[in-house]
Protein backbone atom coordinates (compact mmCIF):
# COMPACT_ATOMS: atom_id res chain seq x y z
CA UNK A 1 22.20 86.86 17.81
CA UNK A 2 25.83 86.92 16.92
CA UNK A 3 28.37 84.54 15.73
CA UNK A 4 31.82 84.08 17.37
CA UNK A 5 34.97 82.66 16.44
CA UNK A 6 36.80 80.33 17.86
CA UNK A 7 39.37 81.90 19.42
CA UNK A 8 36.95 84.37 21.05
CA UNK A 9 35.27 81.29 22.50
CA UNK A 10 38.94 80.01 23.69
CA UNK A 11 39.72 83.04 25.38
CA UNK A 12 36.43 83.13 27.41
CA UNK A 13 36.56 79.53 28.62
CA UNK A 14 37.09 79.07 32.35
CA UNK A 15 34.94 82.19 33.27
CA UNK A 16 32.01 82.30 35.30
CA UNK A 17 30.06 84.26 32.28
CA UNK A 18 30.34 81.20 29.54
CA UNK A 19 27.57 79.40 28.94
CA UNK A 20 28.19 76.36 26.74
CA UNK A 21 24.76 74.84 25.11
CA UNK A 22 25.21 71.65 22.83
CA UNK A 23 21.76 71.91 21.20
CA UNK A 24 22.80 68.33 18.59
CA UNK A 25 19.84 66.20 18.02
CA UNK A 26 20.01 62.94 20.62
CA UNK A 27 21.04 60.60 18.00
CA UNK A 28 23.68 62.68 16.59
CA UNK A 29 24.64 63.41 20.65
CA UNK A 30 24.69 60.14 21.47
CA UNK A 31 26.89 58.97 18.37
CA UNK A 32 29.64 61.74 19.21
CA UNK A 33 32.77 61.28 19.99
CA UNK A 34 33.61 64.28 21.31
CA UNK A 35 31.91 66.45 24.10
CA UNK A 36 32.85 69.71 25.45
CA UNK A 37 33.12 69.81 29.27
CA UNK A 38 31.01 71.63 30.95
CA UNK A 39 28.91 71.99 28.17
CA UNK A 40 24.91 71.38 28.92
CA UNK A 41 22.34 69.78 26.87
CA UNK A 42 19.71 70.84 25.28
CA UNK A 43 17.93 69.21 22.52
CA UNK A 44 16.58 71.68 19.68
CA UNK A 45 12.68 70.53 20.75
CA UNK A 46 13.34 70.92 24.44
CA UNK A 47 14.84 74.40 24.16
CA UNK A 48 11.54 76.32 25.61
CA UNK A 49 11.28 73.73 28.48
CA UNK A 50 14.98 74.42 29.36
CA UNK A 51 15.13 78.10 29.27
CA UNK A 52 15.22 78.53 32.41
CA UNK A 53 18.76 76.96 32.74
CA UNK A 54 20.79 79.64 31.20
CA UNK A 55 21.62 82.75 33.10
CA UNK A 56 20.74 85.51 30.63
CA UNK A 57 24.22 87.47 32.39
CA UNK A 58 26.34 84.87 30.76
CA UNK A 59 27.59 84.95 26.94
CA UNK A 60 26.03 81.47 25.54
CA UNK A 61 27.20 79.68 23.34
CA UNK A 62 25.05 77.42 21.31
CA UNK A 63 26.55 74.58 19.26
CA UNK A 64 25.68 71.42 16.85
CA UNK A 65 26.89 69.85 14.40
């Protein structure tokens, strides 16, 4: 596990190897203003059931607030 900074994340965007995982809580997902597109969704206490839906090729992302 690694951190990354912003403009590392910026420069990747638009490729086919960016993953983009908003892992907020549902109430704090559902009060948001803001969501990245193309990002997909998964809830801290689902991550094991949605494993599968991340290539492990791609660099992932994983972000909450």
């Amino acid at each position: 596990m690694t951190g990354a900074t912003i403009e590392e994340i910026e420069g990747r965007l638009g490729s086919e190897n960016l993953t983009l995982v908003d892992s907020r809580a549902p109430r704090v997902w559902e009060e948001a203003e803001t969501k990245a597109a193309g990002a997909i969704r998964i809830p801290p206490d689902e991550a094991e059931k949605h494993i599968a839906d991340v290539s492990r090729d791609d660099y992932i992302v994983t972000y909450c607030t």
